[in-house]
N, C-alpha and C. Protein backbone atom coordinates (compact mmCIF):
# COMPACT_ATOMS: atom_id res chain seq x y z
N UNK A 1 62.67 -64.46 -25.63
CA UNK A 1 62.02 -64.60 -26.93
C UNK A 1 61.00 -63.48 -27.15
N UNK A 2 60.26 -63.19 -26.23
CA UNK A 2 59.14 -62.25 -26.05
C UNK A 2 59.54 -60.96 -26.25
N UNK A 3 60.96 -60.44 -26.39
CA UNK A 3 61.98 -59.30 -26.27
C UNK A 3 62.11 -59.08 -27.94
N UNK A 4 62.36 -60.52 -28.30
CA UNK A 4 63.11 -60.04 -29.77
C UNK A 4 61.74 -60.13 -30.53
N UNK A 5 60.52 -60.47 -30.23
CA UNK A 5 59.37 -60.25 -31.08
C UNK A 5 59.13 -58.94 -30.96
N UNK A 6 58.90 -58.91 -29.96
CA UNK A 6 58.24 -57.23 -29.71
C UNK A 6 58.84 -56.05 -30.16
N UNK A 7 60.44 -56.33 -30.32
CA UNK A 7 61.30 -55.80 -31.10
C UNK A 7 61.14 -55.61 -32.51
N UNK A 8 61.19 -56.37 -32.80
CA UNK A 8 61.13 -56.78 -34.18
C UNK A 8 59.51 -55.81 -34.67
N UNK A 9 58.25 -56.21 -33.82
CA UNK A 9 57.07 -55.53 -33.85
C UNK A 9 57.29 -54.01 -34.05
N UNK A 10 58.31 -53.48 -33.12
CA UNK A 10 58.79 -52.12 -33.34
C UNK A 10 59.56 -52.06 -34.19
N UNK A 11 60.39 -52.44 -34.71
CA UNK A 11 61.18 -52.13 -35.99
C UNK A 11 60.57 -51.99 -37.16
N UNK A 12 58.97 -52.98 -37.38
CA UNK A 12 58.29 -53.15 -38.80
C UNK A 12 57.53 -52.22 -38.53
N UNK A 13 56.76 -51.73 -37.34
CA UNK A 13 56.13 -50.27 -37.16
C UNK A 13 56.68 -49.00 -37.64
N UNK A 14 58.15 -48.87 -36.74
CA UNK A 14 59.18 -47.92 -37.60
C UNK A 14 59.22 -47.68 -39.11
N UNK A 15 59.05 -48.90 -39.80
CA UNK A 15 59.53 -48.97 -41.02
C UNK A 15 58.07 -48.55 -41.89
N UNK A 16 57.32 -49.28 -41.47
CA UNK A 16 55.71 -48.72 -41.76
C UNK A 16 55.73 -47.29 -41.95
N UNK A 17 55.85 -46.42 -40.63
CA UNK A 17 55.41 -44.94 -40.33
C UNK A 17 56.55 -44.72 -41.17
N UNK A 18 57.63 -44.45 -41.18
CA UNK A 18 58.39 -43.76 -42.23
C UNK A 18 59.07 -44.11 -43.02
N UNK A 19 59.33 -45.27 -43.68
CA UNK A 19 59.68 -45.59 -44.99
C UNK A 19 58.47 -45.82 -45.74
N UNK A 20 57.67 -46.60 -45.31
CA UNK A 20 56.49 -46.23 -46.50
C UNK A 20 56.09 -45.40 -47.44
N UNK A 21 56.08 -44.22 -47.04
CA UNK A 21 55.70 -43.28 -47.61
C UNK A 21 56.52 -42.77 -49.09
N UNK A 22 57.90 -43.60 -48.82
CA UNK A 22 58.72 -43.34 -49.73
C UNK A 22 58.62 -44.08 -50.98
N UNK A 23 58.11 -45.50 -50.54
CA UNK A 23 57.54 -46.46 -51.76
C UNK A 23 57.16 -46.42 -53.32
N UNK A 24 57.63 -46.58 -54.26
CA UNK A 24 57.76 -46.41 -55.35
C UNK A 24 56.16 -45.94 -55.68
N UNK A 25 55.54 -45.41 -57.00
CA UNK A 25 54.40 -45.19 -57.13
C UNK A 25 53.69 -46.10 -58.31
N UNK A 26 55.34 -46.47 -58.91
CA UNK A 26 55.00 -47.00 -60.34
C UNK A 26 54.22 -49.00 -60.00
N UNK A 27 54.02 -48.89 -61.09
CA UNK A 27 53.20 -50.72 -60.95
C UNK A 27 54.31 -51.32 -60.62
N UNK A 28 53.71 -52.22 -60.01
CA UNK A 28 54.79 -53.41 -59.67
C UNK A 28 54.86 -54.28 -61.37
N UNK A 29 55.83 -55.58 -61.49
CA UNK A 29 55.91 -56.09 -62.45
C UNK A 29 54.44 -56.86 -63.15
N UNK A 30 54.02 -57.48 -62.24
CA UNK A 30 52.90 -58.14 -62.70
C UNK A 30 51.82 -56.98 -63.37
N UNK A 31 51.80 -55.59 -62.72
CA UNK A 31 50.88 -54.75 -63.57
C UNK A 31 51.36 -54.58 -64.58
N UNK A 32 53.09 -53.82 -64.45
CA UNK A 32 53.65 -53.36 -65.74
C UNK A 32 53.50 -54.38 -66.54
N UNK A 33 53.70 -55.42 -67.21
CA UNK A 33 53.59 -56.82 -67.87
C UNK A 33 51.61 -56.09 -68.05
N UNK A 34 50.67 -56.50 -67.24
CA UNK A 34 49.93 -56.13 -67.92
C UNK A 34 49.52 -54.89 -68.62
N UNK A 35 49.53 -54.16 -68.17
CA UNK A 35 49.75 -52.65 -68.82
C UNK A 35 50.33 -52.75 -70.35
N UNK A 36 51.66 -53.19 -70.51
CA UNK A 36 52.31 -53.40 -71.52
C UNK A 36 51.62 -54.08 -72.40
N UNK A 37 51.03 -55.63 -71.90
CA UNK A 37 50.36 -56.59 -73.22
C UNK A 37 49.03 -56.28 -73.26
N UNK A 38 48.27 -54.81 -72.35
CA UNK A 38 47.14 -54.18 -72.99
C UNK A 38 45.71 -55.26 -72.50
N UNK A 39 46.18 -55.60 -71.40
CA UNK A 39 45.07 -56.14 -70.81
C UNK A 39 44.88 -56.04 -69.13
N UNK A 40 45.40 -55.05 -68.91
CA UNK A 40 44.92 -54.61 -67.43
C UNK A 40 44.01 -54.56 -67.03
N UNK A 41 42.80 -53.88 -68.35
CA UNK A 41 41.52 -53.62 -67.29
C UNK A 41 40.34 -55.30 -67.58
N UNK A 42 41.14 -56.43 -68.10
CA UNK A 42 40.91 -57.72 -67.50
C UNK A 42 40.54 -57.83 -65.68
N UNK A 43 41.95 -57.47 -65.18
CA UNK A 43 41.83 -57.53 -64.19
C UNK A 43 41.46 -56.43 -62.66
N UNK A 44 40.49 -55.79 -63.38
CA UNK A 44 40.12 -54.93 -63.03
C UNK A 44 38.51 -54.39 -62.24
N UNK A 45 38.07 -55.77 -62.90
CA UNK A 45 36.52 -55.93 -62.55
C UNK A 45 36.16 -55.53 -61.39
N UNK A 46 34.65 -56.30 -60.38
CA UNK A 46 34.44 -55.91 -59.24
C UNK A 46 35.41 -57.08 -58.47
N UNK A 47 35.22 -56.39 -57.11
CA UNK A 47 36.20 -57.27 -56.15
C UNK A 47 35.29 -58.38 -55.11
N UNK A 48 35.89 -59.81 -55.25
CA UNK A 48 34.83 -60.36 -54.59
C UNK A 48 35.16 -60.11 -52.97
N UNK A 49 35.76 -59.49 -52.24
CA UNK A 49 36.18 -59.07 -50.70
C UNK A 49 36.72 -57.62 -51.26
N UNK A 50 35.87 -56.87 -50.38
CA UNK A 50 36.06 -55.00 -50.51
C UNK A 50 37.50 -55.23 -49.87
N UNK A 51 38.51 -54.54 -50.00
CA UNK A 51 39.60 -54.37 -48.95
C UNK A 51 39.49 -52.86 -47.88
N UNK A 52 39.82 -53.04 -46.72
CA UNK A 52 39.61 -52.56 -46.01
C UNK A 52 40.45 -51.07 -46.24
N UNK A 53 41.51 -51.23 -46.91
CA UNK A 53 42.66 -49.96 -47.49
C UNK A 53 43.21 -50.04 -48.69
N UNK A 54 41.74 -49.62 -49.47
CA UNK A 54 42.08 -49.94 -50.94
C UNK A 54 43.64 -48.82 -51.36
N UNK A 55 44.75 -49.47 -52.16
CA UNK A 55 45.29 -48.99 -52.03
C UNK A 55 46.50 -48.20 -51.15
N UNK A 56 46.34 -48.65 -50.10
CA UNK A 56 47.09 -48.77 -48.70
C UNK A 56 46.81 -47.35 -48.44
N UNK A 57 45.29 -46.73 -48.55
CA UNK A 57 45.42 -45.40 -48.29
C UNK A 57 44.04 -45.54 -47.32
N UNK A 58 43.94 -44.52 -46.12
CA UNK A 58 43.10 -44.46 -45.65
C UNK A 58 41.87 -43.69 -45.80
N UNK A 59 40.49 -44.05 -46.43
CA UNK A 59 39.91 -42.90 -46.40
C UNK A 59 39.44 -41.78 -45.26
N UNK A 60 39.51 -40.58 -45.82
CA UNK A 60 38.95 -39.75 -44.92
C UNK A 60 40.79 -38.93 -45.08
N UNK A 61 41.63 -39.25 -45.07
CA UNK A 61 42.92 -38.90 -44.97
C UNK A 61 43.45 -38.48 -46.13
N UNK A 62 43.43 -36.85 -46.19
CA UNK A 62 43.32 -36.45 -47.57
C UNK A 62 45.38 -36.60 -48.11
N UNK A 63 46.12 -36.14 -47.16
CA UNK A 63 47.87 -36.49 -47.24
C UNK A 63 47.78 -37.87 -47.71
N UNK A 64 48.45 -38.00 -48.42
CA UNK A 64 48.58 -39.09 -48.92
C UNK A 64 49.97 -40.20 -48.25
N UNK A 65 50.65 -39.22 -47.72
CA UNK A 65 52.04 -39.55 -47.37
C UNK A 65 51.65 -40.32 -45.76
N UNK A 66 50.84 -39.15 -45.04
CA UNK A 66 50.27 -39.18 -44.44
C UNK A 66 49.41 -41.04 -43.92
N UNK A 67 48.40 -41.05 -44.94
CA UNK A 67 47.36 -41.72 -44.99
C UNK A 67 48.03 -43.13 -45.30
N UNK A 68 49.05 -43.46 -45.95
CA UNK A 68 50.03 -44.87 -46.18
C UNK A 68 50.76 -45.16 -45.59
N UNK A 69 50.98 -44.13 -43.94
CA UNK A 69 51.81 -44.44 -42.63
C UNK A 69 50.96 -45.18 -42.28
N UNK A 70 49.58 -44.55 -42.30
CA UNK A 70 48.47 -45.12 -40.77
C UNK A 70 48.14 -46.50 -41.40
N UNK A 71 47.89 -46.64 -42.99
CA UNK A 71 47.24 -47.83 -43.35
C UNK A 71 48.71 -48.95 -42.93
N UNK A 72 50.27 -48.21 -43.09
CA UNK A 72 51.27 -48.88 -43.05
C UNK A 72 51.04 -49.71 -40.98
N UNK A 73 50.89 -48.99 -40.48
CA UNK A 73 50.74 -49.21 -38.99
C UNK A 73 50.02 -50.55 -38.95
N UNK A 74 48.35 -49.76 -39.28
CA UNK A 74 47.42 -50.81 -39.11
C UNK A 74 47.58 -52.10 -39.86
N UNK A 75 47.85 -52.37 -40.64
CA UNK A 75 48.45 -53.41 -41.20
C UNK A 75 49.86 -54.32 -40.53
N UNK A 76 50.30 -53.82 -40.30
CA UNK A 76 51.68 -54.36 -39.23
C UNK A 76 50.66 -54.73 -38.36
N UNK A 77 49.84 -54.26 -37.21
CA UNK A 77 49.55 -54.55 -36.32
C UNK A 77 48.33 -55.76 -36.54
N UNK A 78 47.71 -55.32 -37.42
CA UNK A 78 46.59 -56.23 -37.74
C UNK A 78 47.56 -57.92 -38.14
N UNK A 79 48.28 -57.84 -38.95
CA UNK A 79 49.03 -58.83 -39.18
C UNK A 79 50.28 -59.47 -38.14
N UNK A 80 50.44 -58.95 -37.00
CA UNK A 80 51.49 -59.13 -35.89
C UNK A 80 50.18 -60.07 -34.84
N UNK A 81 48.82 -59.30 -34.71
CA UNK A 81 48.13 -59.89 -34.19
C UNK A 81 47.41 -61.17 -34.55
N UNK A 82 47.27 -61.31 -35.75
CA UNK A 82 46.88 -62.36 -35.99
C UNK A 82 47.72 -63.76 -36.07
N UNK A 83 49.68 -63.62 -36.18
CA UNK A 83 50.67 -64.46 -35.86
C UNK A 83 50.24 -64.75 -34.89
N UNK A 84 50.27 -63.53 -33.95
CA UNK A 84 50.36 -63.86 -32.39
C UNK A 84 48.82 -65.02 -31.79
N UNK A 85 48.17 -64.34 -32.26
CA UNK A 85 46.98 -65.46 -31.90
C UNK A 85 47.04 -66.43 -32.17
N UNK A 86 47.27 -67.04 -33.83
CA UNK A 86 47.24 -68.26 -33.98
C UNK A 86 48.63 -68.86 -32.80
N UNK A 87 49.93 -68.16 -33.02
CA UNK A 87 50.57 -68.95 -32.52
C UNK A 87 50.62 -69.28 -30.86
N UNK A 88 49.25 -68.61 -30.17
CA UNK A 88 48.68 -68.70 -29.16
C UNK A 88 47.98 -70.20 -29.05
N UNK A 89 47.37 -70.14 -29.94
CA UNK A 89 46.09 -71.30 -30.16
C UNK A 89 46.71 -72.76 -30.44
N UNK A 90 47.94 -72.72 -30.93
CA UNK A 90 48.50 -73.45 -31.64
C UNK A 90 49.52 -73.97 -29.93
N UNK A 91 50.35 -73.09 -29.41
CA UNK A 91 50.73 -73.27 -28.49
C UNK A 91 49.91 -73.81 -26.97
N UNK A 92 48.69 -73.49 -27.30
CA UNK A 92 47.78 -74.19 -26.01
C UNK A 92 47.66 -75.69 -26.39
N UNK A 93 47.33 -76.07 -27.68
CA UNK A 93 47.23 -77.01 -28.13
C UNK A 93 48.30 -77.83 -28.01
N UNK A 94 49.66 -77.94 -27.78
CA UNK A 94 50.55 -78.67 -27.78
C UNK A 94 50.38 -78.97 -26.28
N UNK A 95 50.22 -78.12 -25.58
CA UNK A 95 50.52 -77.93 -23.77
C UNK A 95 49.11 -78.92 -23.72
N UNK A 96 48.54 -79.22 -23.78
CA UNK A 96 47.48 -79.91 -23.56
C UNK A 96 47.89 -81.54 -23.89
């Protein structure tokens, strides 16, 4: 089991570092829809949680192509780790 996660961990890394970069630029639907009915900057205000990669870009990382691998990485990993923990915590808890 531990084989096909970790696998899998490398395959969404893979896909992170170099398909990302290829990712469309245009709005997704929910913007286009707003854009279109002229009320985008509704939703536009301040943010109540800063995000850590506004934009899935890293600052300091002027490539842009570049800078949406690493945010693509850290994000896989940040989110692989946090499965993994809970389903750590969750798994002690049954064994008990």
């Amino acid at each position: 089991m531990k084989k096909i996660i970790f696998t899998g961990l490398i395959v969404s890394c893979f896909l992170a570092l170099f398909i990302s970069p290829f990712a469309s630029s245009s709005p997704d639907g929910l913007e286009r829809v707003a854009i279109n009915k002229e009320f985008i900057e509704k939703g536009e205000g301040h943010n109540v949680i800063k995000s850590p990669l506004p934009d899935y870009l890293i600052p300091g990382i002027k490539q842009e192509k570049i800078s949406t691998s690493v945010a693509g990485i850290l994000g896989t990993l940040l989110v692989f780790g946090l499965a993994f923990g809970v389903t750590a915590l969750v798994s002690k808890k049954k064994e008990q």
